[in-house]
PDB file of N, CA and C in Angstrom:
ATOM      1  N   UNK A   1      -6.786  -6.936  -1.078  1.00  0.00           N
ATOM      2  CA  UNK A   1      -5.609  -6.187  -1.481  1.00  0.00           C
ATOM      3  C   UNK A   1      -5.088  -5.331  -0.328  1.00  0.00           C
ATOM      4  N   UNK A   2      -5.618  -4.723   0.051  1.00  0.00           N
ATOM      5  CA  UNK A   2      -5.803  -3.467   1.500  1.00  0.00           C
ATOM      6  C   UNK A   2      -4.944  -4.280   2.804  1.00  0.00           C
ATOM      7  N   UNK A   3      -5.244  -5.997   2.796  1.00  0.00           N
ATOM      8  CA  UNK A   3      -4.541  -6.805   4.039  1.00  0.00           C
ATOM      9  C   UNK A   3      -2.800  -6.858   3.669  1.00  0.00           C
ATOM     10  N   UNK A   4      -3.233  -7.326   2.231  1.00  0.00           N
ATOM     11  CA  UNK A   4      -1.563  -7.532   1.668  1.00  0.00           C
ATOM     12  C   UNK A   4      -0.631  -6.583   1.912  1.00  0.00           C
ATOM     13  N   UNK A   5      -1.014  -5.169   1.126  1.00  0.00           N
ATOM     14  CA  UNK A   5      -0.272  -3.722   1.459  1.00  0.00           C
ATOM     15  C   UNK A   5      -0.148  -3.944   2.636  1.00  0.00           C
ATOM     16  N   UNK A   6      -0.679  -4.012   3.571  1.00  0.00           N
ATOM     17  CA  UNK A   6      -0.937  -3.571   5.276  1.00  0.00           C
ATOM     18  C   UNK A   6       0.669  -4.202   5.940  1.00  0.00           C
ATOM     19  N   UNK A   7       0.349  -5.661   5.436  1.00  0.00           N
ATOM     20  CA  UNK A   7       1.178  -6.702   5.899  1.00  0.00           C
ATOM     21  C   UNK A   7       2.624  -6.024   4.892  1.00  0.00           C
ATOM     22  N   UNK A   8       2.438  -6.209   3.717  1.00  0.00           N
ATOM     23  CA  UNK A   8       3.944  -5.430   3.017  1.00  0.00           C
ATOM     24  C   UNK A   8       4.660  -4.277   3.953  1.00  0.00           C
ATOM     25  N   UNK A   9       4.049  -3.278   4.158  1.00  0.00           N
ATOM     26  CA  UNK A   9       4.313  -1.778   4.858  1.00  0.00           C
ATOM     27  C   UNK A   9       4.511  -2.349   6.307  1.00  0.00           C
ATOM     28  N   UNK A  10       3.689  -2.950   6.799  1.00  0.00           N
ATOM     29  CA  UNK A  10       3.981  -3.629   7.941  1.00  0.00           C
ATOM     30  C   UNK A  10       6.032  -3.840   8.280  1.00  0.00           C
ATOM     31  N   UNK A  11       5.714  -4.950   7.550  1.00  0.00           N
ATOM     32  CA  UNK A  11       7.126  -5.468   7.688  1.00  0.00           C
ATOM     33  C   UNK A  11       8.335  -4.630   7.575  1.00  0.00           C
ATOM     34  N   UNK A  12       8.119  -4.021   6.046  1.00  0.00           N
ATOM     35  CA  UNK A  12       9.332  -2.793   5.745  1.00  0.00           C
ATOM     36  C   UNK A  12       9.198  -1.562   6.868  1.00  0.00           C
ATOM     37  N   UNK A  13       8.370  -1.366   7.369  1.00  0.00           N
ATOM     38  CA  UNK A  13       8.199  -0.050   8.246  1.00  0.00           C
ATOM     39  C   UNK A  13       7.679  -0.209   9.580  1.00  0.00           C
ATOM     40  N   UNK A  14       8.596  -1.331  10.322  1.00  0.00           N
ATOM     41  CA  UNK A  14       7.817  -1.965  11.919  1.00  0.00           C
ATOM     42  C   UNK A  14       7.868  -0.453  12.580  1.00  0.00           C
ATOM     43  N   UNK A  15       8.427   0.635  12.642  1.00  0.00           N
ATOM     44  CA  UNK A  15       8.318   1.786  13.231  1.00  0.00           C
ATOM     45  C   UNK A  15       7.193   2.496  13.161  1.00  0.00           C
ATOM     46  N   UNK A  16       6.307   2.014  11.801  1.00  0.00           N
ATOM     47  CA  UNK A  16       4.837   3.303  11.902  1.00  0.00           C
ATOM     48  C   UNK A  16       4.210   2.318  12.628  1.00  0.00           C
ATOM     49  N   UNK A  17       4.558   1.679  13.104  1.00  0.00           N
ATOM     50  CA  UNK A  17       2.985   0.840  14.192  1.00  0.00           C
ATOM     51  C   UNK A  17       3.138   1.202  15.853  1.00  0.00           C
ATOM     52  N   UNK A  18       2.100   1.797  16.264  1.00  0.00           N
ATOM     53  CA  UNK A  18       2.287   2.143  17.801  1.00  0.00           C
ATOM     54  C   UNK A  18       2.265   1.199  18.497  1.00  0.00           C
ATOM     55  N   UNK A  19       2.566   1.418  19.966  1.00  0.00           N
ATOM     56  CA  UNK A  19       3.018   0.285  20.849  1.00  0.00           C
ATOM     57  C   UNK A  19       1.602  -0.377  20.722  1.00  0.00           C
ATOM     58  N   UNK A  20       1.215  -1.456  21.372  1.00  0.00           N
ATOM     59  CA  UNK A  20       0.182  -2.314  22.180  1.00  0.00           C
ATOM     60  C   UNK A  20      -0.730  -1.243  23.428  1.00  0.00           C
ATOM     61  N   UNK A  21      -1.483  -1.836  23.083  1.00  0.00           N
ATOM     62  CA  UNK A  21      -2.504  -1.222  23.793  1.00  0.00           C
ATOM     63  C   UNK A  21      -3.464  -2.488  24.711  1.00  0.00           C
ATOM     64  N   UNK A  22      -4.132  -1.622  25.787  1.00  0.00           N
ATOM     65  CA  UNK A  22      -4.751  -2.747  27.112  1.00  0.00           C
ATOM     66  C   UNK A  22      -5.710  -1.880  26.997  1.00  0.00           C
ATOM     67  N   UNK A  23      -7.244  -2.799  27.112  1.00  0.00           N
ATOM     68  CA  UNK A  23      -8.474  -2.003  27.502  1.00  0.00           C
ATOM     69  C   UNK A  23      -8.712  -2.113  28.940  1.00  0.00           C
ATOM     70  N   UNK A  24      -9.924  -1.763  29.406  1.00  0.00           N
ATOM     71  CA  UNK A  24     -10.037  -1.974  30.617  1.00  0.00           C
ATOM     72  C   UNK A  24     -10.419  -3.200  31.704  1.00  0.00           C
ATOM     73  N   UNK A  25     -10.545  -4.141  30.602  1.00  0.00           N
ATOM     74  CA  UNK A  25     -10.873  -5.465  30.743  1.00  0.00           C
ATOM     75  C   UNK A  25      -9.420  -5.952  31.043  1.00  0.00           C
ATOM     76  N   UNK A  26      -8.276  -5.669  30.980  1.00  0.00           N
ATOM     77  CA  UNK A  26      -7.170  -6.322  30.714  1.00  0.00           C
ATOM     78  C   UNK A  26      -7.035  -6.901  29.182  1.00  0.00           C
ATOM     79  N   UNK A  27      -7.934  -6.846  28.297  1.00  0.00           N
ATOM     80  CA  UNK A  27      -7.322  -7.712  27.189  1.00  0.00           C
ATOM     81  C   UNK A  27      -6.829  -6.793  25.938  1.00  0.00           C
ATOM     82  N   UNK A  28      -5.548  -7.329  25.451  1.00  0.00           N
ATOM     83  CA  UNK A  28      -4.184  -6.932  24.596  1.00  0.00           C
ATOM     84  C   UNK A  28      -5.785  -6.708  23.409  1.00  0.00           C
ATOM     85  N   UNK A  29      -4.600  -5.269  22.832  1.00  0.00           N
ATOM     86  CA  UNK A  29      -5.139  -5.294  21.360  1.00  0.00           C
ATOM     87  C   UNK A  29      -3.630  -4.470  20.927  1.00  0.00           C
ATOM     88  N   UNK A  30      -2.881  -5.477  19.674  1.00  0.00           N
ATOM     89  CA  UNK A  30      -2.082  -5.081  18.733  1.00  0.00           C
ATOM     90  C   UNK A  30      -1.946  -3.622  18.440  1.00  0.00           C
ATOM     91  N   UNK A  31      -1.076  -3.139  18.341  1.00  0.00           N
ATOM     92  CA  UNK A  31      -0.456  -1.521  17.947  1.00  0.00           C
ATOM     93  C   UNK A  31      -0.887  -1.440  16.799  1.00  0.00           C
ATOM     94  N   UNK A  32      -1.827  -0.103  16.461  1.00  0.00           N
ATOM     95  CA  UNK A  32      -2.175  -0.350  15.063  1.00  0.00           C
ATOM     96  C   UNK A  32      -0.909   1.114  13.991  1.00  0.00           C
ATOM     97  N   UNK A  33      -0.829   1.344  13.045  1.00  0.00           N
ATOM     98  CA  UNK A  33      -0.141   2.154  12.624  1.00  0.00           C
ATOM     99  C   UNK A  33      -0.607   3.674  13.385  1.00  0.00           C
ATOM    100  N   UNK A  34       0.433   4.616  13.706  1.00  0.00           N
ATOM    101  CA  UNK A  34      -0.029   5.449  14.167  1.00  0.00           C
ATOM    102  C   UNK A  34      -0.214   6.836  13.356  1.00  0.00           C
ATOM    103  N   UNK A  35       0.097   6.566  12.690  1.00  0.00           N
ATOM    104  CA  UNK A  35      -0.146   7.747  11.081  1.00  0.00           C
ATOM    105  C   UNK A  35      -1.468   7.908  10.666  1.00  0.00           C
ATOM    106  N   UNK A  36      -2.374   6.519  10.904  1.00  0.00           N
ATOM    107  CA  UNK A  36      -2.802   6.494  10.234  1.00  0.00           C
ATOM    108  C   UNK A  36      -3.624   5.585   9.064  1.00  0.00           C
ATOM    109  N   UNK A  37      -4.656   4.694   8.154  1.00  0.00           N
ATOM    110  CA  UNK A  37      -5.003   4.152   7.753  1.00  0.00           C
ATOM    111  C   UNK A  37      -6.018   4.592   6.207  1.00  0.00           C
ATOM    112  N   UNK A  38      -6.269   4.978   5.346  1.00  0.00           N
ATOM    113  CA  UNK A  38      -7.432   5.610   4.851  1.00  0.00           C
ATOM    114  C   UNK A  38      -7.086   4.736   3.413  1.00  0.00           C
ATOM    115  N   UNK A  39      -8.492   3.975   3.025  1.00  0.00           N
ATOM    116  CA  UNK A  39      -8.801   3.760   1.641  1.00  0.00           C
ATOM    117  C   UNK A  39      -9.028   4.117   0.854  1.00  0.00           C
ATOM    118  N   UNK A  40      -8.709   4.703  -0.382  1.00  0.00           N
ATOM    119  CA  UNK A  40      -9.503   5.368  -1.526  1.00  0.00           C
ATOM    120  C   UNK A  40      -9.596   4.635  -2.499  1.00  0.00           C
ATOM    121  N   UNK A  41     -10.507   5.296  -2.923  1.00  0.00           N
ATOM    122  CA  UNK A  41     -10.665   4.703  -4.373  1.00  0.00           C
ATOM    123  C   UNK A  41     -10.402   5.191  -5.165  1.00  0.00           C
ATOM    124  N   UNK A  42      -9.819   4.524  -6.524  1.00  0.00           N
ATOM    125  CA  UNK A  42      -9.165   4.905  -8.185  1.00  0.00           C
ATOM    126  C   UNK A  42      -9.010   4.231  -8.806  1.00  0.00           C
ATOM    127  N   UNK A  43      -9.345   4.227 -10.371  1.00  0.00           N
ATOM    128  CA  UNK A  43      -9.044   3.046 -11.520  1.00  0.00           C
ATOM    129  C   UNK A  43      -7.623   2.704 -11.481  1.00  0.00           C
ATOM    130  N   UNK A  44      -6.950   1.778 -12.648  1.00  0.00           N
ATOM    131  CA  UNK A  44      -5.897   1.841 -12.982  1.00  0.00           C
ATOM    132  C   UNK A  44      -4.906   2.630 -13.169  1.00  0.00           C
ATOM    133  N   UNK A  45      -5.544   3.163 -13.999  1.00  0.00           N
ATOM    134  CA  UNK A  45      -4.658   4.407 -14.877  1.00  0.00           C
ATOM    135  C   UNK A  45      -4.121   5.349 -13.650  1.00  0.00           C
ATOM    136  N   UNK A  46      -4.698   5.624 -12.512  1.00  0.00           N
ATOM    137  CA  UNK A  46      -4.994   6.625 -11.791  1.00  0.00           C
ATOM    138  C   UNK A  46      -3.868   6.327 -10.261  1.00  0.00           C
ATOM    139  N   UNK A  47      -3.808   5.141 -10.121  1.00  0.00           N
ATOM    140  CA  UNK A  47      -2.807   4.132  -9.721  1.00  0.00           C
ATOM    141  C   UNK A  47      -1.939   4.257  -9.883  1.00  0.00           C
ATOM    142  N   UNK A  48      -1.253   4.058 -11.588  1.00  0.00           N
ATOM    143  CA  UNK A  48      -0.242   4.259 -12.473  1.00  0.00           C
ATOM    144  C   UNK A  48       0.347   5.709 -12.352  1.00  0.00           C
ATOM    145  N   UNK A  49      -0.407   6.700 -12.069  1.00  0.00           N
ATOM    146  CA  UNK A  49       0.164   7.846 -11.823  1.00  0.00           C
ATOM    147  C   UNK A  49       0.406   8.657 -10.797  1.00  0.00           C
ATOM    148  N   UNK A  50      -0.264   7.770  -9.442  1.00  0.00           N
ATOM    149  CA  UNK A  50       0.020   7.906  -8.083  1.00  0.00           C
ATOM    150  C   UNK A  50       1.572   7.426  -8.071  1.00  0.00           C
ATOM    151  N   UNK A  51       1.565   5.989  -8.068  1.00  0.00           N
ATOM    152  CA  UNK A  51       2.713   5.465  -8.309  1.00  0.00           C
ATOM    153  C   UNK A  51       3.601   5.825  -8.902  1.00  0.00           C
ATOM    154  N   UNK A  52       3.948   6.065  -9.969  1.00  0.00           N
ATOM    155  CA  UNK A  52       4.912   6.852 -10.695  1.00  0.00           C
ATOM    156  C   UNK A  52       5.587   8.385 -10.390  1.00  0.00           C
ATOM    157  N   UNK A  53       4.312   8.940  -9.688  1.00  0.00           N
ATOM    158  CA  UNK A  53       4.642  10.393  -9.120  1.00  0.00           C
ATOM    159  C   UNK A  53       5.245  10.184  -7.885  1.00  0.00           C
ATOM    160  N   UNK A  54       4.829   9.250  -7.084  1.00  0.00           N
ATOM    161  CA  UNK A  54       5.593   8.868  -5.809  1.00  0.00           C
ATOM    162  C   UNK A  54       6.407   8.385  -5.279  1.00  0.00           C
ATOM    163  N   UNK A  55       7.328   7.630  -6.742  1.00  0.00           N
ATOM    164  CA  UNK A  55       8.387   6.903  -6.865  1.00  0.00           C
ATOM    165  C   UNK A  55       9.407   7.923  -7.380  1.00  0.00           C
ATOM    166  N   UNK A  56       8.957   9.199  -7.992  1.00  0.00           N
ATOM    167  CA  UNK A  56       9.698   9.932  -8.441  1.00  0.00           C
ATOM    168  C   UNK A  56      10.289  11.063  -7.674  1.00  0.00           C
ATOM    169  N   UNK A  57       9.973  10.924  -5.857  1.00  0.00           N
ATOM    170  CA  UNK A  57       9.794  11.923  -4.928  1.00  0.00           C
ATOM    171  C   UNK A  57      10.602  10.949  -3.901  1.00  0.00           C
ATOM    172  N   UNK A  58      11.472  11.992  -2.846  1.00  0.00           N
ATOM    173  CA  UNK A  58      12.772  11.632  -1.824  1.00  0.00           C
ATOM    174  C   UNK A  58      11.239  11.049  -0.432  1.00  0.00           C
ATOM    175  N   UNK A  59      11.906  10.265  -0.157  1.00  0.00           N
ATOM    176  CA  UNK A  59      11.227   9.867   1.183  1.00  0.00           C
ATOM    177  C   UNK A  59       9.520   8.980   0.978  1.00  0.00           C
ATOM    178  N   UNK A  60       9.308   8.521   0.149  1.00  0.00           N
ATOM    179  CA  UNK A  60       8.284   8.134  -0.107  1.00  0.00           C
ATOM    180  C   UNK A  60       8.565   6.318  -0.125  1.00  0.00           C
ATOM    181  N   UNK A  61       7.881   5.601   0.289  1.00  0.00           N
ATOM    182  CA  UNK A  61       7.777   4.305   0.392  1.00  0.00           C
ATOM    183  C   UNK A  61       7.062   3.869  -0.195  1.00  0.00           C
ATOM    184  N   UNK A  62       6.463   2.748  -1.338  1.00  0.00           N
ATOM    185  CA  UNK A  62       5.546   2.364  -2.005  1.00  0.00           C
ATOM    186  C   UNK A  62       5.717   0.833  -1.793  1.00  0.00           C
ATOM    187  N   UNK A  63       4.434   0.355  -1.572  1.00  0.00           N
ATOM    188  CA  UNK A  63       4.033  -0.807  -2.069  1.00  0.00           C
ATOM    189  C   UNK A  63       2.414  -1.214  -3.402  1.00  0.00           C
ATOM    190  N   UNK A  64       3.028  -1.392  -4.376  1.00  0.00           N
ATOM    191  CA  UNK A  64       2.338  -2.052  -5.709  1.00  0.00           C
ATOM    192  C   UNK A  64       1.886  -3.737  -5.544  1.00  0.00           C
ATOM    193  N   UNK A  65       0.589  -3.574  -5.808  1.00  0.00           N
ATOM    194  CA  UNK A  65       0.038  -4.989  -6.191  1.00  0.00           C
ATOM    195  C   UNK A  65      -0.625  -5.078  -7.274  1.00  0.00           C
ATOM    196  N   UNK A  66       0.083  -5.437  -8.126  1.00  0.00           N
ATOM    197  CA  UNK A  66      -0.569  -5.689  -9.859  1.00  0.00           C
ATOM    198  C   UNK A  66      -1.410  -6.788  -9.891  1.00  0.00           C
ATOM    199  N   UNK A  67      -1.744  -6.599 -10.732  1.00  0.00           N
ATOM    200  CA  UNK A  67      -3.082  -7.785 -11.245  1.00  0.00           C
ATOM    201  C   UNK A  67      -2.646  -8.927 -11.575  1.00  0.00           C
ATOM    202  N   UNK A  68      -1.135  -9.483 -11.615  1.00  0.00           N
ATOM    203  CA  UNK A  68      -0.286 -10.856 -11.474  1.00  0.00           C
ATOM    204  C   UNK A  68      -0.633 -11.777 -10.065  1.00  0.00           C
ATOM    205  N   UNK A  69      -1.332 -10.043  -9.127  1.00  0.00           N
ATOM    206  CA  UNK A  69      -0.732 -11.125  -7.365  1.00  0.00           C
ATOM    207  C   UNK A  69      -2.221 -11.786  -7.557  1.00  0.00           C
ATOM    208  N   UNK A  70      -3.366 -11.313  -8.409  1.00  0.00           N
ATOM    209  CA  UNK A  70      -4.245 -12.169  -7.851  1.00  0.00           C
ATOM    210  C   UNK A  70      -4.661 -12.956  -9.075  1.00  0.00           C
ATOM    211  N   UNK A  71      -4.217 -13.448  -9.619  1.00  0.00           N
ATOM    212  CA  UNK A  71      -4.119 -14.020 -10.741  1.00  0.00           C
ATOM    213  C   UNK A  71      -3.398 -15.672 -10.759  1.00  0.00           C
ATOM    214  N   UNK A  72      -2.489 -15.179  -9.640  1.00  0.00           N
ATOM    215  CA  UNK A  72      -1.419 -16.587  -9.768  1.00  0.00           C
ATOM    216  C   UNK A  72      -1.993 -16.820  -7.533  1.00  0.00           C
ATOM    217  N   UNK A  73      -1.730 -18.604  -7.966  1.00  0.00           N
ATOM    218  CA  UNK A  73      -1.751 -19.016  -6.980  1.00  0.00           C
ATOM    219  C   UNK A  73      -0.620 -19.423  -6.142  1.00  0.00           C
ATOM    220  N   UNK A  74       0.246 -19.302  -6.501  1.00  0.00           N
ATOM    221  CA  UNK A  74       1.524 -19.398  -5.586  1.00  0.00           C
ATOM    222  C   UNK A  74       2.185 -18.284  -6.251  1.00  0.00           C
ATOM    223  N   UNK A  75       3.400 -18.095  -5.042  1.00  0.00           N
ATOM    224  CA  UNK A  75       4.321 -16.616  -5.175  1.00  0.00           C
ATOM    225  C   UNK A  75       4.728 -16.861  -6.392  1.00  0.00           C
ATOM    226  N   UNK A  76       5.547 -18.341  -6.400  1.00  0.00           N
ATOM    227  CA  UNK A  76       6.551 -18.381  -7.046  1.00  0.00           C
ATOM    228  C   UNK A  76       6.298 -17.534  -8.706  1.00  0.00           C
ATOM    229  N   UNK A  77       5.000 -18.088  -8.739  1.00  0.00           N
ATOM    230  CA  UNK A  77       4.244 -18.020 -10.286  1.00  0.00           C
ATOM    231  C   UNK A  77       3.911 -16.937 -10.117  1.00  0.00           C
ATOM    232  N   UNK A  78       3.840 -15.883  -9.137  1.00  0.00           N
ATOM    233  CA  UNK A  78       3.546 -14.300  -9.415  1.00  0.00           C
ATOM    234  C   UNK A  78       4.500 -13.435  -9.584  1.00  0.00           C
ATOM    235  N   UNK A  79       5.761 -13.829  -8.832  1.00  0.00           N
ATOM    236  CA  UNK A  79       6.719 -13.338  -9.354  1.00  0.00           C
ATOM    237  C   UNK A  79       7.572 -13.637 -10.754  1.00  0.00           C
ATOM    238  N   UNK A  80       7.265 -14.930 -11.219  1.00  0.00           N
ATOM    239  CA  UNK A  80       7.489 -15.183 -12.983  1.00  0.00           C
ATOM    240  C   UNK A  80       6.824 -13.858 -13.660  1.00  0.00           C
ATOM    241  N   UNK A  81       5.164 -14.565 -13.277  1.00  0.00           N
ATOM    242  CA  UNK A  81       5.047 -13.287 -13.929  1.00  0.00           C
ATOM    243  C   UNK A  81       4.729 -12.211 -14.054  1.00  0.00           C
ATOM    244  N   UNK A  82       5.158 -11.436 -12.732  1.00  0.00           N
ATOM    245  CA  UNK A  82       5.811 -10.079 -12.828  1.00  0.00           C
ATOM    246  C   UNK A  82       7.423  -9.677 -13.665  1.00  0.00           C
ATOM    247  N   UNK A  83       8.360 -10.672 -13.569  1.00  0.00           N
ATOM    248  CA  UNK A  83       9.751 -10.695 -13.877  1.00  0.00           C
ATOM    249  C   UNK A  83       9.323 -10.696 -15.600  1.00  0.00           C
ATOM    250  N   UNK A  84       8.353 -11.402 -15.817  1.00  0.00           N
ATOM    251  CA  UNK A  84       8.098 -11.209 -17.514  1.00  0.00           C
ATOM    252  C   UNK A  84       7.515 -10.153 -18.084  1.00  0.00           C
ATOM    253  N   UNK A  85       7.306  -8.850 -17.286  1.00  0.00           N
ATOM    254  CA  UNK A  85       6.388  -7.972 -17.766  1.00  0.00           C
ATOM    255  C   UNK A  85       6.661  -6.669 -17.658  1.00  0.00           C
ATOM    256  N   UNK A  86       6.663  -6.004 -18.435  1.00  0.00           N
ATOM    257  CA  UNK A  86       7.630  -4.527 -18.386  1.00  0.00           C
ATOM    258  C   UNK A  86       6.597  -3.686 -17.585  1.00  0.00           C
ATOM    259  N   UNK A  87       7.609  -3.074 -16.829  1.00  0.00           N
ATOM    260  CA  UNK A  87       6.818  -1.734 -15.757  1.00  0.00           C
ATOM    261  C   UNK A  87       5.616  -1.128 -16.220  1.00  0.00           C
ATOM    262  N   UNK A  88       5.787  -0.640 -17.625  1.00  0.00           N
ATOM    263  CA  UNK A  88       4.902   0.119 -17.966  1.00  0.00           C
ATOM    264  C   UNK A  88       3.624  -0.341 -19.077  1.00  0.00           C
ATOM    265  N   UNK A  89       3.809  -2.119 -18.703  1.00  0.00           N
ATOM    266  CA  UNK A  89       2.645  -3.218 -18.967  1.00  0.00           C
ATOM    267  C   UNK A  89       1.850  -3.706 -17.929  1.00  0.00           C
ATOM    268  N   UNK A  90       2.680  -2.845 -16.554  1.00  0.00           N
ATOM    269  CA  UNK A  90       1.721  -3.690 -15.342  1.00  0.00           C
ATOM    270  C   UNK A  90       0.489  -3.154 -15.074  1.00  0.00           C
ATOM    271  N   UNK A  91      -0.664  -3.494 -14.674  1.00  0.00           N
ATOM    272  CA  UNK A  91      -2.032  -3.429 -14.296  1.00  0.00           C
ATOM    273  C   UNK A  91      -2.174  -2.897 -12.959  1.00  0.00           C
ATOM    274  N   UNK A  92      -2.091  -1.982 -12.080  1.00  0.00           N
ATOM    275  CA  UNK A  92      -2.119  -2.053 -10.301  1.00  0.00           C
ATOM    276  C   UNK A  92      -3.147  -2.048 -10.021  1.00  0.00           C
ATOM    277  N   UNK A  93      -3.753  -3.058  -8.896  1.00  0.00           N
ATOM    278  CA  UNK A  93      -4.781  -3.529  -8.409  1.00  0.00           C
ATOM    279  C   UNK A  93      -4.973  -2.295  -7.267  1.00  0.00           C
ATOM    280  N   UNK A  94      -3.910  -2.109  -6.600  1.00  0.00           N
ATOM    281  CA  UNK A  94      -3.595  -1.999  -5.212  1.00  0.00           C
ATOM    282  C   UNK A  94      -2.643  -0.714  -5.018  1.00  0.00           C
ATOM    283  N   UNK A  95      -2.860   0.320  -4.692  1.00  0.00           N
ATOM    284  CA  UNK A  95      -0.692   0.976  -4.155  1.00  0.00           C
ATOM    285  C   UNK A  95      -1.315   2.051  -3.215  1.00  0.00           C
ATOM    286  N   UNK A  96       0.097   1.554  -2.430  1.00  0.00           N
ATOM    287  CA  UNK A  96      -0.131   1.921  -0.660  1.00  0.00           C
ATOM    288  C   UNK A  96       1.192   2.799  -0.834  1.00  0.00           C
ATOM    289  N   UNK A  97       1.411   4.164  -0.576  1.00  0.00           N
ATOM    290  CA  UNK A  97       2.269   5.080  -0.517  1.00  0.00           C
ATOM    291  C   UNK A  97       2.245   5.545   0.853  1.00  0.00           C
ATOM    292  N   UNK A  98       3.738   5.668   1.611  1.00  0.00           N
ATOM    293  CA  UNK A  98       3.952   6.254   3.107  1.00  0.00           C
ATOM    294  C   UNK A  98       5.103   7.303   2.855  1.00  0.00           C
ATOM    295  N   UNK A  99       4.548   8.127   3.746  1.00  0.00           N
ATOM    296  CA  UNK A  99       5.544   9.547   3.306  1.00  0.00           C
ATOM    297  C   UNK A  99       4.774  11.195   3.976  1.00  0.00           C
ATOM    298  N   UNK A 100       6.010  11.453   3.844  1.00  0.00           N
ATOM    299  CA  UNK A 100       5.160  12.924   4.480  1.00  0.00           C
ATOM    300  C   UNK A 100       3.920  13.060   3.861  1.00  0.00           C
ATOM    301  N   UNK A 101       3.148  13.543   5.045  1.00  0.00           N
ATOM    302  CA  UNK A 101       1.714  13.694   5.037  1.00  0.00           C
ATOM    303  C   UNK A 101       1.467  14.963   3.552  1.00  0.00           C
ATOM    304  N   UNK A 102       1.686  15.788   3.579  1.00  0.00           N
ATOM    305  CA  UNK A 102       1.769  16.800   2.591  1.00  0.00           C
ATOM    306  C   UNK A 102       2.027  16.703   1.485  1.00  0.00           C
ATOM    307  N   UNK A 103       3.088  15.565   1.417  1.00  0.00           N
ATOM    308  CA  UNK A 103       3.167  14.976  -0.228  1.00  0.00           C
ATOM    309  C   UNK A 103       2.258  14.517  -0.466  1.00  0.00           C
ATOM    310  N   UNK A 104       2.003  12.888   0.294  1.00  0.00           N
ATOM    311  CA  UNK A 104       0.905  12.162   0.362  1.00  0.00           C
ATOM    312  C   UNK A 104      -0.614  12.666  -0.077  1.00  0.00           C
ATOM    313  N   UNK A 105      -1.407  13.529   0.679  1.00  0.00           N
ATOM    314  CA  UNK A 105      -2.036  14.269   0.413  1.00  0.00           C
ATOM    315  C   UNK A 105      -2.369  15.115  -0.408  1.00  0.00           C
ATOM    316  N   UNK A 106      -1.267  15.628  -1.277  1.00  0.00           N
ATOM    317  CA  UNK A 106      -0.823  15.953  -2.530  1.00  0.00           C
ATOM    318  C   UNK A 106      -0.679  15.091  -3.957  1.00  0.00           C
ATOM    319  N   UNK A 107      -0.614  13.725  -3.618  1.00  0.00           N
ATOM    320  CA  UNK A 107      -0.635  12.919  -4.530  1.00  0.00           C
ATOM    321  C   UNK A 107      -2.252  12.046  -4.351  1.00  0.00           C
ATOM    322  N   UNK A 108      -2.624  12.368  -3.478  1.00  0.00           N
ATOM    323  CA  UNK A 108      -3.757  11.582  -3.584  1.00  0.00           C
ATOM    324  C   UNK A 108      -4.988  12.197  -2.758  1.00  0.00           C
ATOM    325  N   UNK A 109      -4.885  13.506  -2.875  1.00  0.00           N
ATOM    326  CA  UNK A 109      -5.966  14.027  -2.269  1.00  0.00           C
ATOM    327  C   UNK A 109      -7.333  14.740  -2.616  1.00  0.00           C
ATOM    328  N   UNK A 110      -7.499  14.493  -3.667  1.00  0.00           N
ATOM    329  CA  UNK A 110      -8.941  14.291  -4.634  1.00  0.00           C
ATOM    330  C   UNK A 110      -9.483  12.836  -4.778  1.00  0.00           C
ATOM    331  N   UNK A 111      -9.104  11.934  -4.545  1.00  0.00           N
ATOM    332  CA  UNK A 111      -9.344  10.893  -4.758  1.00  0.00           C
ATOM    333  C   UNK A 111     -10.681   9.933  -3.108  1.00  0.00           C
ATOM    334  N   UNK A 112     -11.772   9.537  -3.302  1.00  0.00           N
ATOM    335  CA  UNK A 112     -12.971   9.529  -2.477  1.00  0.00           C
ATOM    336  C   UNK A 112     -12.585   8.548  -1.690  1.00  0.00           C
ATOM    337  N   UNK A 113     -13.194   8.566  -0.446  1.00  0.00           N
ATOM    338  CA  UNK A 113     -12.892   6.941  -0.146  1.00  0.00           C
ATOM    339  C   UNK A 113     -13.614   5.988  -0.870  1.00  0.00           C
ATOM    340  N   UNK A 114     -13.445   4.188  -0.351  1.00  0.00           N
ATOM    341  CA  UNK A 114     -14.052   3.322  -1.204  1.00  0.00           C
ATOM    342  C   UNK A 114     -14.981   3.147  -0.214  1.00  0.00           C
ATOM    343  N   UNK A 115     -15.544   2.714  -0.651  1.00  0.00           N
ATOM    344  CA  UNK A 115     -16.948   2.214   0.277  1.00  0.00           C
ATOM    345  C   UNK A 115     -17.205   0.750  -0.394  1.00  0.00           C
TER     346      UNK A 115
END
């Protein structure tokens, strides 16, 4: 789940990733985000109200992965059935929120890492 978000936020937000980097060997290693990276852990429910609180706030970016994306084997069939399922029937596996640090931290800062 953690690659998918990465790659989602990725794309919508090519600006949080720092330039490229060279070790001393000469060999390239990819710009990684410069904000930042951290996993936590939380049930559903707990998800549901990250999300919802963070969608309800100016400047906040979200990406959601419900329990449709790993369920179905092609897009096409994950987006059916997501399109069949009311917001407040979805399951979140996954949600990756970018945004001022202070909100952020505010919405999810009791929450442990995963291990």
């Amino acid at each position: 789940a953690a690659v998918c978000m990465a790659a989602a936020v990725g794309k919508a937000l090519p600006d949080l990733l720092g330039p490229d980097g060279e070790d001393a060997s000469g060999v390239a290693h990819p710009g990684l985000p410069w904000a930042g990276c951290t996993v936590l852990a939380a049930d559903a429910d707990t998800l549901r109200r990250i999300r919802d609180k963070a969608a309800a706030k100016d400047q906040m970016f979200i990406v959601d992965m419900p329990g449709q994306a790993q369920t179905s084997r092609v897009y096409d069939e994950y987006l059916g059935l997501v399109a069949g399922t009311r917001s407040d029937e979805l399951e979140y596996l996954a949600v990756s929120v970018v945004g001022p640090r202070s909100a952020v931290d505010r919405l999810v800062g009791g929450l442990p890492l995963l291990r």
